[in-house]
C-alpha atoms as a PDB file:
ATOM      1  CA  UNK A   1      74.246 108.195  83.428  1.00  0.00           C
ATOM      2  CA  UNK A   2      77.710 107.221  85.023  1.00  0.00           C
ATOM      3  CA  UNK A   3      78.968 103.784  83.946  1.00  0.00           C
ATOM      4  CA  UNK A   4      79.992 101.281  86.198  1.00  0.00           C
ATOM      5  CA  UNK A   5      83.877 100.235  86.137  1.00  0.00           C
ATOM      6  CA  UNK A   6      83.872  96.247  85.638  1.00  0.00           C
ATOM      7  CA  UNK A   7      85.751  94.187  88.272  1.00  0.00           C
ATOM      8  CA  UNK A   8      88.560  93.271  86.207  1.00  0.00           C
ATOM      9  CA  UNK A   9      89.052  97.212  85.470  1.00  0.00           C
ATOM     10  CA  UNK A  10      88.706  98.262  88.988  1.00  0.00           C
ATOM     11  CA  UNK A  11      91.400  96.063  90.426  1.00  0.00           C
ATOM     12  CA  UNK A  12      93.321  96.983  87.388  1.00  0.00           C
ATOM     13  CA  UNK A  13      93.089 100.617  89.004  1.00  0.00           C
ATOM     14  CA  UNK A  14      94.380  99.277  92.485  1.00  0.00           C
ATOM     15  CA  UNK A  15      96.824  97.507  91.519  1.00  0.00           C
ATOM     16  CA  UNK A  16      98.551 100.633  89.713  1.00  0.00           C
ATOM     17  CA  UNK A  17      97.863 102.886  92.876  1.00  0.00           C
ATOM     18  CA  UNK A  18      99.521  99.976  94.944  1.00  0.00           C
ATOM     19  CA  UNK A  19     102.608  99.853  92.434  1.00  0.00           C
ATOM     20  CA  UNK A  20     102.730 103.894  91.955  1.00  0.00           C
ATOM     21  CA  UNK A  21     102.631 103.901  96.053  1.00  0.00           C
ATOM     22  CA  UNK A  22     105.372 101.205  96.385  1.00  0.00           C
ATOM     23  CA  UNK A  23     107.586 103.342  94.179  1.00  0.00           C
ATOM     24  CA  UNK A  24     106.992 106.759  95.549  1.00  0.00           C
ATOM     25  CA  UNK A  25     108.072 105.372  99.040  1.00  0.00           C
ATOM     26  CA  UNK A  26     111.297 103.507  97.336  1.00  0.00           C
ATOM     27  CA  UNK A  27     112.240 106.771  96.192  1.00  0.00           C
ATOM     28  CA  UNK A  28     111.901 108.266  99.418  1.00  0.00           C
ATOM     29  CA  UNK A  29     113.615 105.642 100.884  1.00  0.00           C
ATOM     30  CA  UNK A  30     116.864 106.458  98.738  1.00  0.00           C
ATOM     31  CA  UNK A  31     116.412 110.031  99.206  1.00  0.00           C
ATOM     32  CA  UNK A  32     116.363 109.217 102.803  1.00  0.00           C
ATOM     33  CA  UNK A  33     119.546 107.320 102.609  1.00  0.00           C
ATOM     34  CA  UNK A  34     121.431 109.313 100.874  1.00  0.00           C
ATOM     35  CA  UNK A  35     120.470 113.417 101.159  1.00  0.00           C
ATOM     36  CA  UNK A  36     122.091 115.479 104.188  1.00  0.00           C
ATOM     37  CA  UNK A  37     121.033 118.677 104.789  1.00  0.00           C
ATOM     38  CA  UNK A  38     118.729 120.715 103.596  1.00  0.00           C
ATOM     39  CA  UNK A  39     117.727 118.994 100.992  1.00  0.00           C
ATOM     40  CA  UNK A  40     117.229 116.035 103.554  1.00  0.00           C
ATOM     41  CA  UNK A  41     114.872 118.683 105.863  1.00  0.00           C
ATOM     42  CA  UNK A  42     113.101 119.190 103.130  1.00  0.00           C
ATOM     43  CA  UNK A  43     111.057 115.935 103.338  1.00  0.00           C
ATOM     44  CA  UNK A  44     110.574 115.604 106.856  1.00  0.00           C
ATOM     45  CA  UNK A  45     107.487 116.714 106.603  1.00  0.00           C
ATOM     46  CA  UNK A  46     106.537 113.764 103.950  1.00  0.00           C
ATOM     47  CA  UNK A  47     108.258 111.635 105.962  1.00  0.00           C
ATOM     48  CA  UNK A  48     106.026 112.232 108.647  1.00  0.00           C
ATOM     49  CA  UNK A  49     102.905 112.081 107.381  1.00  0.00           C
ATOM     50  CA  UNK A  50     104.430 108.289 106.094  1.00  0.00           C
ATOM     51  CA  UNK A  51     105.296 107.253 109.523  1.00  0.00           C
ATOM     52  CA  UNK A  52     101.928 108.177 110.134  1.00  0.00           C
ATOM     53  CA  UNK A  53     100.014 106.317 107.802  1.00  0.00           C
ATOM     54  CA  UNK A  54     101.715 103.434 108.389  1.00  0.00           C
ATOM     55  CA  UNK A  55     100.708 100.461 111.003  1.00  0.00           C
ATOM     56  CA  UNK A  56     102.770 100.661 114.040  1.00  0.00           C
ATOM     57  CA  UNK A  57     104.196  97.544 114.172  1.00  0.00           C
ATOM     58  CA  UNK A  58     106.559  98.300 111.609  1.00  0.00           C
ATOM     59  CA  UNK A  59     106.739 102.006 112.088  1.00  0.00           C
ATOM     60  CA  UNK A  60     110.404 102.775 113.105  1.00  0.00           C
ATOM     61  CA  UNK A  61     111.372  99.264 112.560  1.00  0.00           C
ATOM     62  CA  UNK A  62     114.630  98.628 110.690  1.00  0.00           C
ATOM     63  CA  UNK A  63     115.906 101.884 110.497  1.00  0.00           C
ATOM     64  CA  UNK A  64     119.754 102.618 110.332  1.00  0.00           C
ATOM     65  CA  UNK A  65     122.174 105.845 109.912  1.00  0.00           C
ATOM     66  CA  UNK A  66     123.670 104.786 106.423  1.00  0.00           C
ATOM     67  CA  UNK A  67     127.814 105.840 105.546  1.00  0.00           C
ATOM     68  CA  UNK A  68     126.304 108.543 103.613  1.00  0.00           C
ATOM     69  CA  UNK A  69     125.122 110.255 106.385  1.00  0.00           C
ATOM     70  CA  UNK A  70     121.053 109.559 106.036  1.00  0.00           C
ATOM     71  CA  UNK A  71     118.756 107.383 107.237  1.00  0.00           C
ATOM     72  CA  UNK A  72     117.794 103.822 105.641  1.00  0.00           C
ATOM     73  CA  UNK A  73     113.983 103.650 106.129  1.00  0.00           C
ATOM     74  CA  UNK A  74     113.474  99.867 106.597  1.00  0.00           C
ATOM     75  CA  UNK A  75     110.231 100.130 107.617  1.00  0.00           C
ATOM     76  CA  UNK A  76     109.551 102.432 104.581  1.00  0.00           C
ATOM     77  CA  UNK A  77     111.181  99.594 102.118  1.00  0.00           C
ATOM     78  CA  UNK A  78     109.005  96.924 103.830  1.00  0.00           C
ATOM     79  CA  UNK A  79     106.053  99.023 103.010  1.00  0.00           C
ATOM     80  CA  UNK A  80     106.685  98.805  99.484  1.00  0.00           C
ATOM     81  CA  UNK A  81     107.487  95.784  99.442  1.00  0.00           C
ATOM     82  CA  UNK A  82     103.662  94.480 100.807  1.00  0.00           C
ATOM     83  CA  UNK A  83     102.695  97.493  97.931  1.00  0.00           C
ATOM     84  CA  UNK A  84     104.464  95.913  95.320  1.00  0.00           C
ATOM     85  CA  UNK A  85     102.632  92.060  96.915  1.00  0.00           C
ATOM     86  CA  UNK A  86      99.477  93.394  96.309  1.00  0.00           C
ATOM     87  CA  UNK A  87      99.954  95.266  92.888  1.00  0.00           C
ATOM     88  CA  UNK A  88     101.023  91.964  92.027  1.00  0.00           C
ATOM     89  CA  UNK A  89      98.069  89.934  93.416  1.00  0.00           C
ATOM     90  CA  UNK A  90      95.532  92.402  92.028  1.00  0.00           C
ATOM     91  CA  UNK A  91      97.140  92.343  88.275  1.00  0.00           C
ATOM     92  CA  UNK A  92      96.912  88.304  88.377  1.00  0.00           C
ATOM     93  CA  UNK A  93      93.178  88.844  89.610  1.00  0.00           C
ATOM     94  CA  UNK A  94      92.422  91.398  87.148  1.00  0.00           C
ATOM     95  CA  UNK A  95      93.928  89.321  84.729  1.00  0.00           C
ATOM     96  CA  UNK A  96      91.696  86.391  85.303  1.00  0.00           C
ATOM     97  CA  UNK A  97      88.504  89.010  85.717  1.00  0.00           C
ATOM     98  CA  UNK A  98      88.773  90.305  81.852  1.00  0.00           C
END
């Protein structure tokens, strides 16, 4: 019989999916900003499906050709940002849940 996850462990759980999201899409971010090439072709396809997902009133917002010859992804920073919000939220909640 399957045991049920307790709500202090299950936001425990979100909040490290929020924080492992927020960093995957900082990495991209600097990958973004500084790769040229083909290296740089190489995640357009990832960096499509994350325009995608995201809401579109901040999709293609802030986004600027950087001296390095890439692309800052604002709109990809402000989504981890709100990640990292709510990894921080749910850690304080599963905090006071244990």
């Amino acid at each position: 019989m399957p045991s049920r996850m307790s709500g202090g462990a299950l936001t425990h759980v979100l909040a490290l999916l929020c924080r492992v999201a927020a960093w995957l899409l900082v990495a991209l971010t600097v990958c973004d900003a500084v790769l040229v090439g083909a290296p740089r072709s190489a995640l357009l396809g990832v960096n499509g499906a994350v325009l995608r997902a995201l809401p579109s009133a901040i999709s293609g917002v802030f986004v600027f050709q950087t001296p390095f010859g890439g692309v800052f992804h604002g709109d990809f920073a402000l989504a981890a940002i709100v990640f990292l919000l709510i990894d921080w939220l749910l850690s304080r909640l599963s905090s006071s849940l244990r």
